[in-house]
C-alpha atoms as a PDB file:
ATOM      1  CA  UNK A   1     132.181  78.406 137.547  1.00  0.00           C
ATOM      2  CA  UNK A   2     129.612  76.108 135.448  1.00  0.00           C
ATOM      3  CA  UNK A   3     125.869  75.969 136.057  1.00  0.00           C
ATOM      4  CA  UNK A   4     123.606  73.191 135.707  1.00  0.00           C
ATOM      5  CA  UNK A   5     120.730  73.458 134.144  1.00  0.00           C
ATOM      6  CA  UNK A   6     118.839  73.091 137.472  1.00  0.00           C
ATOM      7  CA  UNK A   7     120.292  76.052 138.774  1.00  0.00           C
ATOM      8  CA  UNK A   8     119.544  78.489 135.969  1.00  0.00           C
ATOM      9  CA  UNK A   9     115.650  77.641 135.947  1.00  0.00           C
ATOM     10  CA  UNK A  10     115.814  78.359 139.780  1.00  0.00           C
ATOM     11  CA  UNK A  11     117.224  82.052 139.139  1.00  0.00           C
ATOM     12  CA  UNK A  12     114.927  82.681 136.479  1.00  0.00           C
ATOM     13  CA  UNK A  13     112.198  81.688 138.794  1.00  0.00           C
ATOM     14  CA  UNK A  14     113.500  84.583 141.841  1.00  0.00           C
ATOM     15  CA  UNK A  15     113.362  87.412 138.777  1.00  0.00           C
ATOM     16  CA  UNK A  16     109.815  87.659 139.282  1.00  0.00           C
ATOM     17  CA  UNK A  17     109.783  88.179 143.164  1.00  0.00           C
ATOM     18  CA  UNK A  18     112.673  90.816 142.849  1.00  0.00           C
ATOM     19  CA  UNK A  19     110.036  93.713 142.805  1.00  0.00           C
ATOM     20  CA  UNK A  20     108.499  92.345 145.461  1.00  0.00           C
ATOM     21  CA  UNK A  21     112.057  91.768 147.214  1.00  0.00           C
ATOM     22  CA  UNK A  22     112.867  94.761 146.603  1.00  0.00           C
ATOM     23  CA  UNK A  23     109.717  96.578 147.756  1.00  0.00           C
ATOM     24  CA  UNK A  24     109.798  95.098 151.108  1.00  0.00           C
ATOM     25  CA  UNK A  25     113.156  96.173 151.743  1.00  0.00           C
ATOM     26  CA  UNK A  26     112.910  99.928 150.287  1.00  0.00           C
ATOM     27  CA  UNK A  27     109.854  99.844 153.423  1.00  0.00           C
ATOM     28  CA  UNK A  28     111.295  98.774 155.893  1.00  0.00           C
ATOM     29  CA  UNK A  29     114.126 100.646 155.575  1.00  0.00           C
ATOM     30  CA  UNK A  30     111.621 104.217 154.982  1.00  0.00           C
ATOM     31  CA  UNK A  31     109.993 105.772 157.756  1.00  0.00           C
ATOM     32  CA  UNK A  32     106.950 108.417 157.509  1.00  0.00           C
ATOM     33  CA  UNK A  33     106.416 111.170 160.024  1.00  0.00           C
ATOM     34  CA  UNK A  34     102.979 112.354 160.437  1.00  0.00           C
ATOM     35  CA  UNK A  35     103.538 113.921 163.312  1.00  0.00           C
ATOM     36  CA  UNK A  36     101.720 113.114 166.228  1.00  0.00           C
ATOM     37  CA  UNK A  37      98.445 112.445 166.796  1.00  0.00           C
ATOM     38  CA  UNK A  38      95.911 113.992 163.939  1.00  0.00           C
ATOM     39  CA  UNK A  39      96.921 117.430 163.906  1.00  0.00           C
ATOM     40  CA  UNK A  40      94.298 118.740 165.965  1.00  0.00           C
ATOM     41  CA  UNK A  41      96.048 119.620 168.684  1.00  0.00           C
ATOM     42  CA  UNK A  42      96.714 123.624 167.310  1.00  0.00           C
ATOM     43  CA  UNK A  43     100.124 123.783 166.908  1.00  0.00           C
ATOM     44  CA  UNK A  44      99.539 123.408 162.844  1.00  0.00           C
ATOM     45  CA  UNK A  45      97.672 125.941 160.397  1.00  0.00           C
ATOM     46  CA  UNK A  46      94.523 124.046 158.305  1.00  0.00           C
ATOM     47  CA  UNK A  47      95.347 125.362 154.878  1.00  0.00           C
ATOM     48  CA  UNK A  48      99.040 126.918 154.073  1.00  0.00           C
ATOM     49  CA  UNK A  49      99.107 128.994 150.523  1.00  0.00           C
ATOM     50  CA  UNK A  50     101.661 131.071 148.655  1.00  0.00           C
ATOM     51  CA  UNK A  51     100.962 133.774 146.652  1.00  0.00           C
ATOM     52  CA  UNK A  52      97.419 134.444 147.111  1.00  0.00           C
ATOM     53  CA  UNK A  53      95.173 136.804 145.858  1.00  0.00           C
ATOM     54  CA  UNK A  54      91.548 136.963 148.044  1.00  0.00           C
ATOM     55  CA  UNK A  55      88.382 139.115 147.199  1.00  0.00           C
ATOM     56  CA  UNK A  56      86.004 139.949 149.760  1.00  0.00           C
ATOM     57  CA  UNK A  57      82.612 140.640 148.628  1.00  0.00           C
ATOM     58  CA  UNK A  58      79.612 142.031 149.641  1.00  0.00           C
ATOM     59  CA  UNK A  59      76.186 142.071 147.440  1.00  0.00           C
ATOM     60  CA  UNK A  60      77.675 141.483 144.973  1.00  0.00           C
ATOM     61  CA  UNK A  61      80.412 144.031 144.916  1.00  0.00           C
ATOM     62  CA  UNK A  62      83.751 143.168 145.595  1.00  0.00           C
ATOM     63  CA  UNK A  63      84.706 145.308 148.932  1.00  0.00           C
ATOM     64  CA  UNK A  64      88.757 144.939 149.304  1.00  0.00           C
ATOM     65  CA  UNK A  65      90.799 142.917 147.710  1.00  0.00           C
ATOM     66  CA  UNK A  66      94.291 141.200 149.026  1.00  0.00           C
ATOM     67  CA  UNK A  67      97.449 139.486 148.138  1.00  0.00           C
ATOM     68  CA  UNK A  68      99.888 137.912 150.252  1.00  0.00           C
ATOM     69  CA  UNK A  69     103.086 135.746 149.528  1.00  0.00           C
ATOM     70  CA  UNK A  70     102.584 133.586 152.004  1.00  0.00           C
ATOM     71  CA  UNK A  71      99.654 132.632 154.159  1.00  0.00           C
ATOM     72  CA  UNK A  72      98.524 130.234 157.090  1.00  0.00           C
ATOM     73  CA  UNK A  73      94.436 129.693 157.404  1.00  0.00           C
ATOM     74  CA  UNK A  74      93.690 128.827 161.484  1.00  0.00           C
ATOM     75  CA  UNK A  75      89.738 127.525 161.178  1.00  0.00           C
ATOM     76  CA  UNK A  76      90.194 126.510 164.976  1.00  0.00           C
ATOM     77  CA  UNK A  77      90.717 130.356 165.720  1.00  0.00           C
ATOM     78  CA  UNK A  78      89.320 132.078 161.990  1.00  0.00           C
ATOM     79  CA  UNK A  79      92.157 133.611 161.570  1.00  0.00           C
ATOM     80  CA  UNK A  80      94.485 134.473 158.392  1.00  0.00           C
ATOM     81  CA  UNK A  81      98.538 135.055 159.303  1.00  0.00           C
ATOM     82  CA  UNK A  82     100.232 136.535 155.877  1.00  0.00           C
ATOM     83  CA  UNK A  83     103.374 137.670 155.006  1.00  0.00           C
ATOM     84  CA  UNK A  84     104.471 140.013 152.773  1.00  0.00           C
ATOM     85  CA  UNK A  85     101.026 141.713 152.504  1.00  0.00           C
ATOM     86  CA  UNK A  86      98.937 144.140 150.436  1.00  0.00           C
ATOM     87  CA  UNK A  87      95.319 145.480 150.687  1.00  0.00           C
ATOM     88  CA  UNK A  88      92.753 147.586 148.345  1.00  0.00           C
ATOM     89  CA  UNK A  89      89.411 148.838 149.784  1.00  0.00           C
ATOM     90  CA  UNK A  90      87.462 149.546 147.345  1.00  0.00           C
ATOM     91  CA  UNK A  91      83.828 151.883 146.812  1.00  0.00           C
ATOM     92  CA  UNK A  92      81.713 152.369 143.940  1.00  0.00           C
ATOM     93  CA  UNK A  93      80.906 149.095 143.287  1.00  0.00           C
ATOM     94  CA  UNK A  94      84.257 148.101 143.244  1.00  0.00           C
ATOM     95  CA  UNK A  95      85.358 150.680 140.463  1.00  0.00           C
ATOM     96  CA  UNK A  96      87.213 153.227 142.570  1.00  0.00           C
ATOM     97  CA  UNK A  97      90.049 152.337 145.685  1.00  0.00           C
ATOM     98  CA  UNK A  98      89.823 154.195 148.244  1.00  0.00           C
ATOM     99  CA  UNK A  99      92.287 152.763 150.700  1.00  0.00           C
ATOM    100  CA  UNK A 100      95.065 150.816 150.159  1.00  0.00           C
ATOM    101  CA  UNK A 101      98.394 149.954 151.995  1.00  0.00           C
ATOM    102  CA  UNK A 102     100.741 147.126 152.995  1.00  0.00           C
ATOM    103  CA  UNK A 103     102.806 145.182 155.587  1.00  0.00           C
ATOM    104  CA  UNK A 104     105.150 142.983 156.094  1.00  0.00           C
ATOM    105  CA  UNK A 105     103.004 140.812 158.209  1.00  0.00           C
ATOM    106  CA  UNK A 106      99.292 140.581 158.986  1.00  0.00           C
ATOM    107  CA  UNK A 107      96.668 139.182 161.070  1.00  0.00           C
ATOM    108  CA  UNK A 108      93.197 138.869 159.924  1.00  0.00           C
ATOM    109  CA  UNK A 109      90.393 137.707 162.390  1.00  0.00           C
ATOM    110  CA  UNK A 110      88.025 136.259 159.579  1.00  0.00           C
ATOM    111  CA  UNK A 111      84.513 136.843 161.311  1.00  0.00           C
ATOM    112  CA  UNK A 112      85.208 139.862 162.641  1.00  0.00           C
ATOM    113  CA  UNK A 113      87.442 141.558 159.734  1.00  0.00           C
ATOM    114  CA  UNK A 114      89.725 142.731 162.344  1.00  0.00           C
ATOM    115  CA  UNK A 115      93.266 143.023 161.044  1.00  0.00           C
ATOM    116  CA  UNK A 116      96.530 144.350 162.708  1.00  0.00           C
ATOM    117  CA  UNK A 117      99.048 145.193 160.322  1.00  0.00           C
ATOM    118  CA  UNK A 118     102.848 144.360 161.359  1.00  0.00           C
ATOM    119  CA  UNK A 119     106.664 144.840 160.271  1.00  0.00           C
ATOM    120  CA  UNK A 120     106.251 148.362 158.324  1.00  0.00           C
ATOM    121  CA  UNK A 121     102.900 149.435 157.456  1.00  0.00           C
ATOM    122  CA  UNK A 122     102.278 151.931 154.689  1.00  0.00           C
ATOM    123  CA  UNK A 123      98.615 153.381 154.298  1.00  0.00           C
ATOM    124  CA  UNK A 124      97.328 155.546 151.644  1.00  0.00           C
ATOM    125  CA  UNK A 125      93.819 156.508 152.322  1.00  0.00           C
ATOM    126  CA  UNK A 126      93.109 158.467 148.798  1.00  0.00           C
ATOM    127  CA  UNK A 127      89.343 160.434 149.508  1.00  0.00           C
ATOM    128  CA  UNK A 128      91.941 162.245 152.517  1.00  0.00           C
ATOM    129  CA  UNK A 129      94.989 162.548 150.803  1.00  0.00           C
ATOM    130  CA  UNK A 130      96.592 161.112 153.802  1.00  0.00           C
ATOM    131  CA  UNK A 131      99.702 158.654 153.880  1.00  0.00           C
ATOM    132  CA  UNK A 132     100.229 156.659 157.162  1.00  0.00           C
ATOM    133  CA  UNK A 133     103.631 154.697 158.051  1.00  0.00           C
ATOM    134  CA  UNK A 134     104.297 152.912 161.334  1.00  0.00           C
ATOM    135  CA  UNK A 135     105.257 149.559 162.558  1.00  0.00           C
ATOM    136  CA  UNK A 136     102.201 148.432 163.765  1.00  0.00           C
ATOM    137  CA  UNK A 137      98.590 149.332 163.451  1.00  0.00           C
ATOM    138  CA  UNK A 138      95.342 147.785 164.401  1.00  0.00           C
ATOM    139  CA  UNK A 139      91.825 148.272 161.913  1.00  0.00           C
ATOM    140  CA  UNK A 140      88.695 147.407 164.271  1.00  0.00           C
ATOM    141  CA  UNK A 141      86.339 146.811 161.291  1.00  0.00           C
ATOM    142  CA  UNK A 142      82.940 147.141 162.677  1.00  0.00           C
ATOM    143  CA  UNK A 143      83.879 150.045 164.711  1.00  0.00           C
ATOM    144  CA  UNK A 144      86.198 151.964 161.645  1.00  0.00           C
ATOM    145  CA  UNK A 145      89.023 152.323 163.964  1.00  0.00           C
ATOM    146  CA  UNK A 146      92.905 152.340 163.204  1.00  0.00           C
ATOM    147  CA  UNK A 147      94.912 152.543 166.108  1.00  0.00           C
ATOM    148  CA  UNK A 148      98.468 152.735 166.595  1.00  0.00           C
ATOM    149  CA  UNK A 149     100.208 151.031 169.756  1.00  0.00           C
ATOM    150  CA  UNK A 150     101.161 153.461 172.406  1.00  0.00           C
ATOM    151  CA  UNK A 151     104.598 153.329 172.194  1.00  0.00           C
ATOM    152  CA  UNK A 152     104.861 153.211 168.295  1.00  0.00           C
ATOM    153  CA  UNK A 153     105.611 156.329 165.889  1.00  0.00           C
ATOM    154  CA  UNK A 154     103.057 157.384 163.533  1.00  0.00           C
ATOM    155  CA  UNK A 155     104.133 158.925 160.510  1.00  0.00           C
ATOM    156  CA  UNK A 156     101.300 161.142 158.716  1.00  0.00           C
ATOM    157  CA  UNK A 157     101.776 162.839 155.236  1.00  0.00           C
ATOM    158  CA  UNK A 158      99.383 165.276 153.236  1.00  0.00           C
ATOM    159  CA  UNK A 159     100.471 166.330 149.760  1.00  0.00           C
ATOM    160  CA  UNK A 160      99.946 169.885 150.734  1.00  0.00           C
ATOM    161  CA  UNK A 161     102.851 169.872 152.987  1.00  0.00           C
ATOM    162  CA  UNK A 162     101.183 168.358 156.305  1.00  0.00           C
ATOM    163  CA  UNK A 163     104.029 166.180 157.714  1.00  0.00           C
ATOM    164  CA  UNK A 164     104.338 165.109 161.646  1.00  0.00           C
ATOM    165  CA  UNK A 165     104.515 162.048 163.544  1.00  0.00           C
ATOM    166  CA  UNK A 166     103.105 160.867 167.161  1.00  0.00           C
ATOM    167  CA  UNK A 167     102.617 158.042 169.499  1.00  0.00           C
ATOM    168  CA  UNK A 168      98.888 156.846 170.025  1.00  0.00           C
ATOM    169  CA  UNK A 169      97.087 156.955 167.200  1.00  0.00           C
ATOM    170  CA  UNK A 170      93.321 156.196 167.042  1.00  0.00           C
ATOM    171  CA  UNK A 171      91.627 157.227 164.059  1.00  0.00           C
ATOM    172  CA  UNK A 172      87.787 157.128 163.787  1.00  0.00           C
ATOM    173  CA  UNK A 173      87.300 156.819 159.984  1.00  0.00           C
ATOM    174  CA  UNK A 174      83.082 156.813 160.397  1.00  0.00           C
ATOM    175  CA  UNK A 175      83.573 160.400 162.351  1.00  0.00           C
ATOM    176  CA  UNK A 176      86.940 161.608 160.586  1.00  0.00           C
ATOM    177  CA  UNK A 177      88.763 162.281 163.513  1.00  0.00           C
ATOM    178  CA  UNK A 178      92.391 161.601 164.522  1.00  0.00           C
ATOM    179  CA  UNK A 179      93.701 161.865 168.026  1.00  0.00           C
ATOM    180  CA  UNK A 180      97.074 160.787 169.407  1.00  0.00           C
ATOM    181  CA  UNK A 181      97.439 159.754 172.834  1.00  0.00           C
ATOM    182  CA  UNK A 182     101.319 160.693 173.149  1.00  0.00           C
ATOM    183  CA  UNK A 183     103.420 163.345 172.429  1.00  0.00           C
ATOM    184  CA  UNK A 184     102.940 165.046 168.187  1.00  0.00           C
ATOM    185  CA  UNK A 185     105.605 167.449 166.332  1.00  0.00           C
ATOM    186  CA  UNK A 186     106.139 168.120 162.873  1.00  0.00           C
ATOM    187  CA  UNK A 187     104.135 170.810 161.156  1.00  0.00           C
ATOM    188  CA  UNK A 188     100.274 170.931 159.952  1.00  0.00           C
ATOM    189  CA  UNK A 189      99.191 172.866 156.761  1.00  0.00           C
ATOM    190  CA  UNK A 190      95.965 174.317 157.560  1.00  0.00           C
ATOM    191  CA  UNK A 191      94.284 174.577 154.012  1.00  0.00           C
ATOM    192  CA  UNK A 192      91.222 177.147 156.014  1.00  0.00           C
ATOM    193  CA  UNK A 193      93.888 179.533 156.771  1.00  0.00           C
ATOM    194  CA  UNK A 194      95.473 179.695 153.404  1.00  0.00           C
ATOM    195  CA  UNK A 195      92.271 180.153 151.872  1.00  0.00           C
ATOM    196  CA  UNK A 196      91.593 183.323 153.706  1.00  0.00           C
ATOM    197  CA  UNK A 197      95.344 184.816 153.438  1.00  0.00           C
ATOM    198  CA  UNK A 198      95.140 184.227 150.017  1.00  0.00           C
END
């Protein structure tokens, strides 16, 4: 095949218009999905984050502190949903932890401070030497309540033996008491009594 000297300059001249060319096709033939509509509509978290670390603070002092692998911010409803979570309350300006725990899923009502705790929950609450384990449990934050759904064991450990399990909790942290709605066994080391036998 020969080319004329005609023909060459016009090829040389389409070299510059191949990005262009080139462009316009790799468009057309790509599509973008948005979604629809602006995202609005709910059915979308605002802000999605992985491995997270968030500090709470108050005056100054930092009041709990919590870490999550994964987590979805709702601003529509101020709410946190986190997976794979952990928690430390802390007192004395922030130098001493007095609570901590996790769970395999949470819920965290932002205003409020509400949380309920999902999917194995572990709670160590050090200044009662008390270790809590259930599947789900609720912590009303302005009231100081945990409570436990009806139908959902409570396991409750002391180091000095204490050991038993119920259905029902509600703990009132503020007044340090602890009633279960539902049926309790296991057994319950009275230190009072020891005291005196001993």
């Amino acid at each position: 095949m020969s080319y004329k000297q005609g023909n060459i300059l016009r090829i040389l001249n389409v070299f510059p218009l191949l990005p262009i060319l080139f462009l316009t096709l790799l468009f057309i033939a790509c599509t973008f999905d948005y979604g629809d509509g602006d995202g609005l509509d709910g059915s979308r978290p605002d802000i999605v984050m992985d491995n997270i670390e968030y500090v709470r603070i108050r005056g100054g002092d930092p009041l709990a502190r919590f870490w999550a692998e994964y987590a979805e911010r709702w601003e529509d409803l101020q709410t946190m949903h986190l997976r794979d979570f952990s928690f430390e309350q802390m007192e004395d300006r922030g130098e001493t932890v007095n609570v901590e725990g996790s769970a395999g899923e949470a819920k965290v009502y932002l205003e409020s401070g509400d949380m309920i705790l999902s999917n194995g929950v572990i709670v160590s609450i050090e200044s009662e030497d008390i270790i809590i384990s259930t599947s789900e449990l609720e912590w009303q934050d302005e009231q100081r309540l945990l409570i436990g759904t009806p139908e959902a064991e409570v396991e409750v450990q002391r180091s000095d033996g204490t050991h038993f399990t119920g259905r029902g909790l509600s703990a009132d942290i503020r007044n340090r008491t602890w009633t279960f709605a539902g049926e309790v066994w296991g057994s319950y080391v009275d230190e009072d009594e020891d005291e005196e036998n001993s």
